[in-house]
C-alpha atoms as a PDB file:
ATOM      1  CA  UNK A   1       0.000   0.000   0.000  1.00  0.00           C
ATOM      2  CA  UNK A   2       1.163   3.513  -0.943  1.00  0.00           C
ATOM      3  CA  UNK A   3       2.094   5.670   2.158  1.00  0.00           C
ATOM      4  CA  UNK A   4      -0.291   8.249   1.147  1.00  0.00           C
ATOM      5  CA  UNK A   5      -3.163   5.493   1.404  1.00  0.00           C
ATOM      6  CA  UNK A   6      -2.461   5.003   5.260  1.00  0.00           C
ATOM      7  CA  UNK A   7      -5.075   6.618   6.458  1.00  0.00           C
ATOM      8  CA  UNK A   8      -6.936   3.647   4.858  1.00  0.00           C
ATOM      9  CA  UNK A   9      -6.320   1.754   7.411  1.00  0.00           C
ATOM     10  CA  UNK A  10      -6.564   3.918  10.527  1.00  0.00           C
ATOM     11  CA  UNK A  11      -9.768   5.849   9.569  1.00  0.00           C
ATOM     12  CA  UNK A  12     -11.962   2.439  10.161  1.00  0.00           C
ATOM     13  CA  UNK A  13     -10.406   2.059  13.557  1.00  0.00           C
ATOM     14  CA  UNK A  14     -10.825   5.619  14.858  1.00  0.00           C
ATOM     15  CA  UNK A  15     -14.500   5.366  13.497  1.00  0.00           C
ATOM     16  CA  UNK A  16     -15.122   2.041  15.093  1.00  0.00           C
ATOM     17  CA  UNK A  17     -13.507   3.661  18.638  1.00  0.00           C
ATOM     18  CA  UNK A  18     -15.753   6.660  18.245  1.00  0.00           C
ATOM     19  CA  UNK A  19     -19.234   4.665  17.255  1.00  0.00           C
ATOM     20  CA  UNK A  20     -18.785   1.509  19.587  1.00  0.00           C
ATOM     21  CA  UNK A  21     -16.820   3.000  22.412  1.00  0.00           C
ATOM     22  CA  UNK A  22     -16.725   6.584  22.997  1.00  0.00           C
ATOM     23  CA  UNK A  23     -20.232   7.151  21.693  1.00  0.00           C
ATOM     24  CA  UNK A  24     -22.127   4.853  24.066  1.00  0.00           C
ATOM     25  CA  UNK A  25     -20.124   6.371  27.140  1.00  0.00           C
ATOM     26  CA  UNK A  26     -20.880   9.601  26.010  1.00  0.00           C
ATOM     27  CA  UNK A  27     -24.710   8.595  25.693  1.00  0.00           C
ATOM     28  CA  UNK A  28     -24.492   7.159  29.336  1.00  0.00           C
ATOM     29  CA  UNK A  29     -23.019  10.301  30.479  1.00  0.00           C
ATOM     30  CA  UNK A  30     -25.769  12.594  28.997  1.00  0.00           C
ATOM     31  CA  UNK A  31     -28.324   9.641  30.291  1.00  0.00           C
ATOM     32  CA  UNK A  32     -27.560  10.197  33.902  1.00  0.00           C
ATOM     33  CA  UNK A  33     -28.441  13.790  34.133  1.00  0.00           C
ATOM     34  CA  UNK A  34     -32.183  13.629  32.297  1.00  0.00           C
ATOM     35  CA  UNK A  35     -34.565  13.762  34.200  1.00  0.00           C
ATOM     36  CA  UNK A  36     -37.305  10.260  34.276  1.00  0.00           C
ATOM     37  CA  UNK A  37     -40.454  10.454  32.712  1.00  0.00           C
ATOM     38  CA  UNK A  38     -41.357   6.953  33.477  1.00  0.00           C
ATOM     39  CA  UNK A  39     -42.449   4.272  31.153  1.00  0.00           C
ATOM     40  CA  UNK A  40     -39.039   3.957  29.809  1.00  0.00           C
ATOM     41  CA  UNK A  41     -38.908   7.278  28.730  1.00  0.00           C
ATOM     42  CA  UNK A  42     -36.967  10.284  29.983  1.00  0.00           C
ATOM     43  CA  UNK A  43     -36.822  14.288  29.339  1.00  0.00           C
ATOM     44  CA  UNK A  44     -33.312  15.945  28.041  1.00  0.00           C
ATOM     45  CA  UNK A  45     -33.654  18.203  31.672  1.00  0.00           C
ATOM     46  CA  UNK A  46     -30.110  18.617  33.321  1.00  0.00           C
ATOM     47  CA  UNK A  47     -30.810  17.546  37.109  1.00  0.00           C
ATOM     48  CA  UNK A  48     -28.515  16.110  39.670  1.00  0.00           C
ATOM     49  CA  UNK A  49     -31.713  14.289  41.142  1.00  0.00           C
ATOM     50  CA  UNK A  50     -30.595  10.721  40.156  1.00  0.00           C
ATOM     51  CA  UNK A  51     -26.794  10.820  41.874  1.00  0.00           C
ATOM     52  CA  UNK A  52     -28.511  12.099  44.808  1.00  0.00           C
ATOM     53  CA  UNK A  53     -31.035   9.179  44.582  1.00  0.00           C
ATOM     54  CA  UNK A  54     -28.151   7.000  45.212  1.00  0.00           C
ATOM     55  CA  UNK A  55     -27.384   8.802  49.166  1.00  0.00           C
ATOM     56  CA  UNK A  56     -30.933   6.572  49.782  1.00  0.00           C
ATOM     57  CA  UNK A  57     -29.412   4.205  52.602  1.00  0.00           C
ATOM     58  CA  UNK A  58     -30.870   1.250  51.059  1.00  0.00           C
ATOM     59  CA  UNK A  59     -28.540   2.001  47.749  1.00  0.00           C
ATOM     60  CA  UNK A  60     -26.112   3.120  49.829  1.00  0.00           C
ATOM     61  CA  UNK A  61     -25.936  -1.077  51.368  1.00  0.00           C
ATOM     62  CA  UNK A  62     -26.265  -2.092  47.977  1.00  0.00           C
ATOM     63  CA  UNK A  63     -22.579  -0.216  47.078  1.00  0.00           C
ATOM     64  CA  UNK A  64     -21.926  -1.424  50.429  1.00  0.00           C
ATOM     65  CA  UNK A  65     -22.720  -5.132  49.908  1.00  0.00           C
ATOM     66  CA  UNK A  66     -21.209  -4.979  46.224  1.00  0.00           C
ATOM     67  CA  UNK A  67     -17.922  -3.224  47.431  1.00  0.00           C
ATOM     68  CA  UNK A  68     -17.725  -5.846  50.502  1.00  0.00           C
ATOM     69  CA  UNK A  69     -18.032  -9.167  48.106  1.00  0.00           C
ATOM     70  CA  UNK A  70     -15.723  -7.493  45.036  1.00  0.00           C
ATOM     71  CA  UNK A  71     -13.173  -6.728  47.986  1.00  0.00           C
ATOM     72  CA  UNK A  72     -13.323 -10.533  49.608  1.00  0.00           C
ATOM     73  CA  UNK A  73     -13.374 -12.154  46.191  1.00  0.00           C
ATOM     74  CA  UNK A  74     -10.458 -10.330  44.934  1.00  0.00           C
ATOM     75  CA  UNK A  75      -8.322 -10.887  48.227  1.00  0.00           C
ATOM     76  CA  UNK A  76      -9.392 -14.957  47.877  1.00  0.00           C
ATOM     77  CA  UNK A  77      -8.234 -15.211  44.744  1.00  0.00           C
ATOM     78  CA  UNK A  78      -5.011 -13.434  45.428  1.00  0.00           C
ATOM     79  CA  UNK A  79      -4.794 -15.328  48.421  1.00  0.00           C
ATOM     80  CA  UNK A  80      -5.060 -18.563  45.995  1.00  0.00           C
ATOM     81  CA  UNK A  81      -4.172 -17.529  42.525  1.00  0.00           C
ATOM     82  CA  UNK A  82      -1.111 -16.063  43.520  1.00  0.00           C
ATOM     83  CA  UNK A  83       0.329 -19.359  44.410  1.00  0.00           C
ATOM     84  CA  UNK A  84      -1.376 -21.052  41.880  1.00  0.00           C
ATOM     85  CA  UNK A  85      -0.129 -18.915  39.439  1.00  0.00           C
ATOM     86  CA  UNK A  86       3.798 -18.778  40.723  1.00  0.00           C
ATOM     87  CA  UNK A  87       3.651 -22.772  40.959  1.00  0.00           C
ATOM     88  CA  UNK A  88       2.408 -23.333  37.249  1.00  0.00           C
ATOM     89  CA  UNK A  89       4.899 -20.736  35.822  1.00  0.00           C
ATOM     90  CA  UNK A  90       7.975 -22.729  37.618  1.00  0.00           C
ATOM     91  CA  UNK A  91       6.635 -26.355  36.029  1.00  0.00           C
ATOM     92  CA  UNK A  92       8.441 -27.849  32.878  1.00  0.00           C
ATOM     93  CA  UNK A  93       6.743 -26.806  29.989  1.00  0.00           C
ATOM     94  CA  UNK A  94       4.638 -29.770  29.829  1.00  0.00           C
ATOM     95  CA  UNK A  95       3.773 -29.216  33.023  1.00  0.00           C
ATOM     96  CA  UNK A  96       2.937 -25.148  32.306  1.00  0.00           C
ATOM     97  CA  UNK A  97       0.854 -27.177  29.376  1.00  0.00           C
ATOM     98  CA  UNK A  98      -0.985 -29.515  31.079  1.00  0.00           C
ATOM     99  CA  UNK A  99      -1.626 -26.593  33.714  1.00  0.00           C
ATOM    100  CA  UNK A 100      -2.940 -23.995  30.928  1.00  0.00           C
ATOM    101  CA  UNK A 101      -5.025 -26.500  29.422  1.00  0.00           C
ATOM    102  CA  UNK A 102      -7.119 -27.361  33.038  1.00  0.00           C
ATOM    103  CA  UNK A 103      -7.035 -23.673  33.269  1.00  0.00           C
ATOM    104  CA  UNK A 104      -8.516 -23.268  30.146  1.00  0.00           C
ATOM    105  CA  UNK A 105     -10.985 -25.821  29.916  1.00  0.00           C
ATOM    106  CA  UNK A 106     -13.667 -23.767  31.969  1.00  0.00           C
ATOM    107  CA  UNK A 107     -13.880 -21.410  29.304  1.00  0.00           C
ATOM    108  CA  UNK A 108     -15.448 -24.061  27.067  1.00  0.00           C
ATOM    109  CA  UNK A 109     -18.448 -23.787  28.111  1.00  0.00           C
ATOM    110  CA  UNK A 110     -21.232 -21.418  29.574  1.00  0.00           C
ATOM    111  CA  UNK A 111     -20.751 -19.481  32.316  1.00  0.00           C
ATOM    112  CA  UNK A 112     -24.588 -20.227  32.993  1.00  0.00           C
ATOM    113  CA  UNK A 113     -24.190 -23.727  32.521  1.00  0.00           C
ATOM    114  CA  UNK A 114     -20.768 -23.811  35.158  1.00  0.00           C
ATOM    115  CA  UNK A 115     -23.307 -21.590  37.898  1.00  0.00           C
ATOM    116  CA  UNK A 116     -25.749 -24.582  37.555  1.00  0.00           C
ATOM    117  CA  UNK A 117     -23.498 -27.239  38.482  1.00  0.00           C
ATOM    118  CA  UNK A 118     -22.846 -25.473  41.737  1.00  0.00           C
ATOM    119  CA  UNK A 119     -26.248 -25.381  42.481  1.00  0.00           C
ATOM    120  CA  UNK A 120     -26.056 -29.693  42.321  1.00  0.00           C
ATOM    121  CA  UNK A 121     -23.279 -29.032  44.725  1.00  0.00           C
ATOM    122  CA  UNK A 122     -23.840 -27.139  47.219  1.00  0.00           C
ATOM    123  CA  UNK A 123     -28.028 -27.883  47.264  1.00  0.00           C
ATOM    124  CA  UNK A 124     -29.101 -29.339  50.293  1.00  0.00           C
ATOM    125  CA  UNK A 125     -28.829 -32.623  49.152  1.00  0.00           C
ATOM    126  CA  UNK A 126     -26.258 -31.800  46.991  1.00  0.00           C
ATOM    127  CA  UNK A 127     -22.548 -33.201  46.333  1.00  0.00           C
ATOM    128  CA  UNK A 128     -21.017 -31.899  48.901  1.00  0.00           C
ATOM    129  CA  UNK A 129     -23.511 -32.307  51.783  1.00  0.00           C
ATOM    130  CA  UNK A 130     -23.684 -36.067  51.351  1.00  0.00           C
ATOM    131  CA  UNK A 131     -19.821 -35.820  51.166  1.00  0.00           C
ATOM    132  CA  UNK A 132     -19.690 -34.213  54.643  1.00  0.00           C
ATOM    133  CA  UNK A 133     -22.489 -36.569  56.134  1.00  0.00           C
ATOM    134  CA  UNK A 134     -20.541 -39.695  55.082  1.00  0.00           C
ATOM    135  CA  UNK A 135     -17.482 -38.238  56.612  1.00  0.00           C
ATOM    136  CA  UNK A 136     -19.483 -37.759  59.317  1.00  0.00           C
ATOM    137  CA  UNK A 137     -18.554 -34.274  59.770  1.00  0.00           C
ATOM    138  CA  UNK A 138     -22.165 -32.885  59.873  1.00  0.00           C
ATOM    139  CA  UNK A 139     -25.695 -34.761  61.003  1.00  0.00           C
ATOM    140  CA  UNK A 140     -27.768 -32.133  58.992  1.00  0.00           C
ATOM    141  CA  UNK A 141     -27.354 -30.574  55.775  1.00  0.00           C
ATOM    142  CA  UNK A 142     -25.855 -27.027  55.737  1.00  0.00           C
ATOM    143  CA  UNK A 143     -27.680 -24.184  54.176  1.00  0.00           C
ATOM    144  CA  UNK A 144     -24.912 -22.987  51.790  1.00  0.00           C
ATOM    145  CA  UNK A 145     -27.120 -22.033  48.589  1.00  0.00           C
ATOM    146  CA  UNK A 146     -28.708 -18.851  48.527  1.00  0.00           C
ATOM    147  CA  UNK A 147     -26.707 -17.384  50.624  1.00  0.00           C
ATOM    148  CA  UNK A 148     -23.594 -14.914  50.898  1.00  0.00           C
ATOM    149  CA  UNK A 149     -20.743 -17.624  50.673  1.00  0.00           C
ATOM    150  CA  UNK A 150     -22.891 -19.208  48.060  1.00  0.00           C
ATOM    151  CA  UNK A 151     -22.535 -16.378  45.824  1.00  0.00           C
ATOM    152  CA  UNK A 152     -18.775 -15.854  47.116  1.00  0.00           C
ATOM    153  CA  UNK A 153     -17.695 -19.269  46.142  1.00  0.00           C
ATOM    154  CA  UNK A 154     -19.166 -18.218  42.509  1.00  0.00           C
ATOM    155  CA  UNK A 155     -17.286 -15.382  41.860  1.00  0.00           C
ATOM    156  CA  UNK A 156     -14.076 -16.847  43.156  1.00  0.00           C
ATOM    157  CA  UNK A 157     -14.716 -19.746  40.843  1.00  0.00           C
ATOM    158  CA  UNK A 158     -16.094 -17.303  37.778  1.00  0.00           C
ATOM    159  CA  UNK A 159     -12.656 -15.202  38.184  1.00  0.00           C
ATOM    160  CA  UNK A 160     -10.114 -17.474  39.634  1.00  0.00           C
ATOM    161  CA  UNK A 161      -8.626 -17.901  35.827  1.00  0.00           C
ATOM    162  CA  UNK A 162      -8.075 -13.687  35.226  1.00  0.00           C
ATOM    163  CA  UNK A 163      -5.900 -13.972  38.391  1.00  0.00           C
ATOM    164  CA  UNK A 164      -4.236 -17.224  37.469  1.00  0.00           C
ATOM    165  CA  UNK A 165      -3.061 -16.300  34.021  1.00  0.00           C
ATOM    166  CA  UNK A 166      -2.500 -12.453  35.373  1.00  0.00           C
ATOM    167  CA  UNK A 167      -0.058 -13.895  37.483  1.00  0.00           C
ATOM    168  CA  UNK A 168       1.512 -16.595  35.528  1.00  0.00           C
ATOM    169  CA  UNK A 169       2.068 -13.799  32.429  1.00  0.00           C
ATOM    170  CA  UNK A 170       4.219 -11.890  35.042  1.00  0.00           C
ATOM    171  CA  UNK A 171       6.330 -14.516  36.772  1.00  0.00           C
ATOM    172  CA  UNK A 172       7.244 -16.405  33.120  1.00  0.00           C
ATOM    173  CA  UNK A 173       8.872 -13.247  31.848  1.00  0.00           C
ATOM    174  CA  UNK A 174      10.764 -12.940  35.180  1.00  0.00           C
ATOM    175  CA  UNK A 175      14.012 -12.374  35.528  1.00  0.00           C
ATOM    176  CA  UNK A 176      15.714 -15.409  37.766  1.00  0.00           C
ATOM    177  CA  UNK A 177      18.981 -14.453  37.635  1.00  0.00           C
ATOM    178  CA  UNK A 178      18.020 -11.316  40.173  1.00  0.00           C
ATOM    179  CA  UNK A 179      16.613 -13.705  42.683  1.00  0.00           C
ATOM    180  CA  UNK A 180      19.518 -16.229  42.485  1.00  0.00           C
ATOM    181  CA  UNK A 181      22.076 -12.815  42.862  1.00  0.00           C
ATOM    182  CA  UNK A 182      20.034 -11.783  46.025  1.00  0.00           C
ATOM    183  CA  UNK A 183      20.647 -15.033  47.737  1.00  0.00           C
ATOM    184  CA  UNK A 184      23.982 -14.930  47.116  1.00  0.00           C
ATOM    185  CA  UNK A 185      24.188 -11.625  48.933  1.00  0.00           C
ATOM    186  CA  UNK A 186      22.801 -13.146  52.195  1.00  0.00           C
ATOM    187  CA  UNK A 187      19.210 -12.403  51.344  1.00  0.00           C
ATOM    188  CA  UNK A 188      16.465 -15.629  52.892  1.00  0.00           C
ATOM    189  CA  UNK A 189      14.388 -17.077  50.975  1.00  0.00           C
ATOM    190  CA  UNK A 190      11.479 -14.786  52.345  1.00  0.00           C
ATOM    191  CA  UNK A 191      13.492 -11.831  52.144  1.00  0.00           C
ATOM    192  CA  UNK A 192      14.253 -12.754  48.404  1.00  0.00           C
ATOM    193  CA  UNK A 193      11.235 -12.878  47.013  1.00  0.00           C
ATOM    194  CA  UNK A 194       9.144 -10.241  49.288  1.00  0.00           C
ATOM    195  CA  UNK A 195      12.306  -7.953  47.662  1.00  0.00           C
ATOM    196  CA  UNK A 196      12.716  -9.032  44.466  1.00  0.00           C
ATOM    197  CA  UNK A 197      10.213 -11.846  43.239  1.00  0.00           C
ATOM    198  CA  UNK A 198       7.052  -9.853  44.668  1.00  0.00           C
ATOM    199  CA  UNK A 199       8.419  -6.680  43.151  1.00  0.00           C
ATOM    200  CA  UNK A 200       9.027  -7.637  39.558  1.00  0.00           C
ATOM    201  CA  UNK A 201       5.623  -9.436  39.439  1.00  0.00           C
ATOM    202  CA  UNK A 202       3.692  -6.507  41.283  1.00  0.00           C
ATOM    203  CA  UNK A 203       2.510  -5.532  37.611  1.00  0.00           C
ATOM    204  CA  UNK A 204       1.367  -8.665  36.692  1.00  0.00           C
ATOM    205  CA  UNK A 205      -0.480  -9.106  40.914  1.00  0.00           C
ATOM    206  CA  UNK A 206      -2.445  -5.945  40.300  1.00  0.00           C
ATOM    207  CA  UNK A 207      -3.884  -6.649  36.724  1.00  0.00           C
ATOM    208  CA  UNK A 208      -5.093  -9.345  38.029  1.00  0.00           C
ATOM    209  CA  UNK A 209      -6.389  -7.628  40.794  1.00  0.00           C
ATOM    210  CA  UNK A 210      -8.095  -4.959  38.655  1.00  0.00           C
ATOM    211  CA  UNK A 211      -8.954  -8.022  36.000  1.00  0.00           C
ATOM    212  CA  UNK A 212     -10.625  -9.523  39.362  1.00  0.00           C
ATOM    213  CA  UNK A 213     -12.469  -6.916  41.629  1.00  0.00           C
ATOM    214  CA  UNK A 214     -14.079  -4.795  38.507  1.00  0.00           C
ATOM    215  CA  UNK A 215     -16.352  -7.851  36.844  1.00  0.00           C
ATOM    216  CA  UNK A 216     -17.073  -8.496  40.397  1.00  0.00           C
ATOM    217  CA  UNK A 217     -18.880  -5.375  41.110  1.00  0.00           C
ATOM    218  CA  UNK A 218     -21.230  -6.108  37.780  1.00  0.00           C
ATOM    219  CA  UNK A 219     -21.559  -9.949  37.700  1.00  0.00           C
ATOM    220  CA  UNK A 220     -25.313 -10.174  39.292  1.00  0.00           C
ATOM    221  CA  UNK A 221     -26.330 -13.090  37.158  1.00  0.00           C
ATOM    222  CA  UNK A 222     -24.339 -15.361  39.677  1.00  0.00           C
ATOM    223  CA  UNK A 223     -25.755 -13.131  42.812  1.00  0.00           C
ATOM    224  CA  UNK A 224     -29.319 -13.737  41.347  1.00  0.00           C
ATOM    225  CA  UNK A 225     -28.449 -18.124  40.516  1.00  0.00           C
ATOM    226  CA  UNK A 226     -26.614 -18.260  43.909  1.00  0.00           C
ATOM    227  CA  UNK A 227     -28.029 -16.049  45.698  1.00  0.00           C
ATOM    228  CA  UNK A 228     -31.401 -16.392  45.124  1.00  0.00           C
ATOM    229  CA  UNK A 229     -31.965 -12.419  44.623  1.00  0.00           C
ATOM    230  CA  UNK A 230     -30.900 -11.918  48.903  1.00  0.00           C
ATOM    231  CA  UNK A 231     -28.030 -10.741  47.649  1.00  0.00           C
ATOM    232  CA  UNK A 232     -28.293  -7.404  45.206  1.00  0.00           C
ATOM    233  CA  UNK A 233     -25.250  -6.151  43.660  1.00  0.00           C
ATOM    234  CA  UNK A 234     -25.121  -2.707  41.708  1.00  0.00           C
ATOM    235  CA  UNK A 235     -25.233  -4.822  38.389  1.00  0.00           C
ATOM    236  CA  UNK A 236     -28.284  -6.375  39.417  1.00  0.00           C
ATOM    237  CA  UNK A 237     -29.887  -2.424  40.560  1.00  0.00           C
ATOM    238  CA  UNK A 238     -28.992  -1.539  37.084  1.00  0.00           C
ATOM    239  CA  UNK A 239     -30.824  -4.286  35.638  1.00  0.00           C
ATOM    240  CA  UNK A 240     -33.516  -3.997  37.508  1.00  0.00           C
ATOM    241  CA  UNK A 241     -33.666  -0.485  36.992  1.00  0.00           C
ATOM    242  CA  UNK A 242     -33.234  -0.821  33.078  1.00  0.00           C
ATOM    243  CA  UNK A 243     -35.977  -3.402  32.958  1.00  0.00           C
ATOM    244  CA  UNK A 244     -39.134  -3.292  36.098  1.00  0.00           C
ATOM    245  CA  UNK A 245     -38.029   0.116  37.404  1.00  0.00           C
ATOM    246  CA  UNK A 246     -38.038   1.910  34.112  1.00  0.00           C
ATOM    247  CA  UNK A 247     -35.705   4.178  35.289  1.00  0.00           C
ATOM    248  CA  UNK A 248     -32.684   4.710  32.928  1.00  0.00           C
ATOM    249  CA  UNK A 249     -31.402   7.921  33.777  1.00  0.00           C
ATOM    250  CA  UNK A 250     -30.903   6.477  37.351  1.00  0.00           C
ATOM    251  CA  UNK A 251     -29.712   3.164  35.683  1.00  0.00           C
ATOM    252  CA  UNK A 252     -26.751   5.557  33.732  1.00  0.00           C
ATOM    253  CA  UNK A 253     -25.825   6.982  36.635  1.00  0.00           C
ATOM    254  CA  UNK A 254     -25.417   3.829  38.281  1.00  0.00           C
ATOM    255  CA  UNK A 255     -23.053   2.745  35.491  1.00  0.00           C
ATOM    256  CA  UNK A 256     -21.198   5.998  35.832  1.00  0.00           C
ATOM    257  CA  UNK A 257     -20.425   5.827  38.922  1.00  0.00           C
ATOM    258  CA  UNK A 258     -18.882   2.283  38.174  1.00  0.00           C
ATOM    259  CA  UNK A 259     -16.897   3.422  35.186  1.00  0.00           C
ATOM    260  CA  UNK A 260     -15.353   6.075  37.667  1.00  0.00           C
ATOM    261  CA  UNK A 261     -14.211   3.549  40.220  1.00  0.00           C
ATOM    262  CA  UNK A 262     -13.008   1.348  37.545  1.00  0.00           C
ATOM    263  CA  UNK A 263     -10.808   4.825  36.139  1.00  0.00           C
ATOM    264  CA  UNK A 264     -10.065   5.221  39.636  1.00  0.00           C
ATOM    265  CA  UNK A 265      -8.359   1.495  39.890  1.00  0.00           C
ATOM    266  CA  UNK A 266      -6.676   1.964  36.245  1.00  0.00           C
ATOM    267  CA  UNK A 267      -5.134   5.522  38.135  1.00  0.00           C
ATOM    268  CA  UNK A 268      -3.771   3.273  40.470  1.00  0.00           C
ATOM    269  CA  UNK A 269      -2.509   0.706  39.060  1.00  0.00           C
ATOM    270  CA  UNK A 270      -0.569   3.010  36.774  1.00  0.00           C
ATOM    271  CA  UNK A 271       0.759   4.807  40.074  1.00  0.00           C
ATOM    272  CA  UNK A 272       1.537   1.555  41.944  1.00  0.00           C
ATOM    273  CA  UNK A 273       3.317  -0.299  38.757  1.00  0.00           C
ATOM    274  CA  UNK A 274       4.436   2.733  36.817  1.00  0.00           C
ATOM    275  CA  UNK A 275       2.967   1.208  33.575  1.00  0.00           C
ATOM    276  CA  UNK A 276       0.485   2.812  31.259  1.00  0.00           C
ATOM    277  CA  UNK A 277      -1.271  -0.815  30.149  1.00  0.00           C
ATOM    278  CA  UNK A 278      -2.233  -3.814  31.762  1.00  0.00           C
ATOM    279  CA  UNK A 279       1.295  -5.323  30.648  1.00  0.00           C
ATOM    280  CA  UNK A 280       0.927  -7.924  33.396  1.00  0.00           C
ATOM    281  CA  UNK A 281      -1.599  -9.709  31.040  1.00  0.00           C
ATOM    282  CA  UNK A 282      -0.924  -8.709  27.873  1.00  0.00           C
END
């Protein structure tokens, strides 16, 4: 291609940016300051009436709640993935294969479907009831579905992989030769890699982090199969605002305020790693 034809190629992405991107945040921003007409309808009236909505206390629990699980499933799957994701990056590469490919299998199938096998599971007559009666570790069934650790144990499950691979990314393009010079300079095992190991794959921890604790603020489908709708997360007020409560300029500023605490984390991440991408996964 001549190079005064270049702009061939770059006009259809900058159009495709500014229609599917830019244009529907833009909408969303305008959205949240109309004013509701009801019946799905809504008047192009500036008003602030729909972010003060949100100072009601029972939204205010909702952030609450949604913050509170996002928070404890992101610090479970560090808590595991990390690990996880440290031990499959120092396997052979058959090993890193065979690792990858259980990783991976998951994401062969619907998310829906996965959320249904839990219920078998943890129903009260489920897997893993029996399992505990014929150990003999309970005389009664617990109460596990529809409840908070239900839905916990979903999103752990639902984003345990982001966290894995996150991790593994940052620790396979890891330098070993730093750690192996720190312990010859005296440095423990401990010391080593809080110093050193922990440092260099910092970038890789906090994509996965951000890769972790945003889709958990948003995933209500699993908070509505697990959960049985006791547990409502600001993705499931936006739906329900979008759909029975015909409300969608209080919907859009529901979303807003997400996208801003997802900017927010992106700030930080930048300021914590010094990196201007998610380089960790990608």
């Amino acid at each position: 291609m001549k190079r005064d034809r270049w702009w061939l190629c770059i006009v259809p992405l900058y159009a495709f940016t500014l229609v599917f991107v830019l244009g529907p945040v833009l909408y969303m921003v305008a959205v949240s300051f109309a004013r509701n007409t009801g019946g799905y309808g809504f008047q192009w009236s500036f008003t602030l009436d729909n972010f003060r909505k949100m100072r009601d206390p029972v939204y205010l629990q909702c952030f609450q709640q949604s913050l509170l699980l996002a928070l404890s499933t992101t610090v479970l799957n560090v808590l595991i993935g990390y690990p996880f994701g440290y031990f499959m990056a120092r396997r052979s590469p058959r090993g890193k294969r065979l690792l990858l490919f259980l990783i991976m299998i998951p994401f062969w199938t619907s998310s829906l479907i996965r959320l249904y096998g839990w219920l078998i599971l943890l129903q009260a007559r489920g897997v893993l009831n029996r399992f505990l009666m014929w150990l003999g570790m309970i005389d009664t069934p617990l109460k596990i579905l529809y409840t908070y650790p239900a839905v916990l144990i979903g999103m752990v499950y639902g984003l345990f992989p982001f966290m894995v691979l996150a991790v593994y990314t940052s620790v396979e393009k890891m330098d070993w030769t730093l750690v192996e010079a720190a312990r010859d300079l005296g440095a423990s095992p401990l010391r080593a890699f809080l110093t050193v190991t922990l440092k260099l794959t910092l970038p890789g921890l906090m994509s996965g982090v951000i890769l972790t604790f945003v889709p958990s603020m948003g995933l209500f489908f699993i908070a509505d199969i697990l959960g049985g709708n006791k547990i409502v997360l600001v993705g499931s007020l936006i739906q329900d605002q979008m759909t029975r409560g015909s409300n969608q300029p209080f919907a859009a500023a529901l979303a807003l305020i997400l996208s801003v605490m997802t900017t927010l984390l992106l700030w930080l991440y930048r300021k914590v790693t010094g990196t201007s991408d998610l380089e960790g996964m990608f």
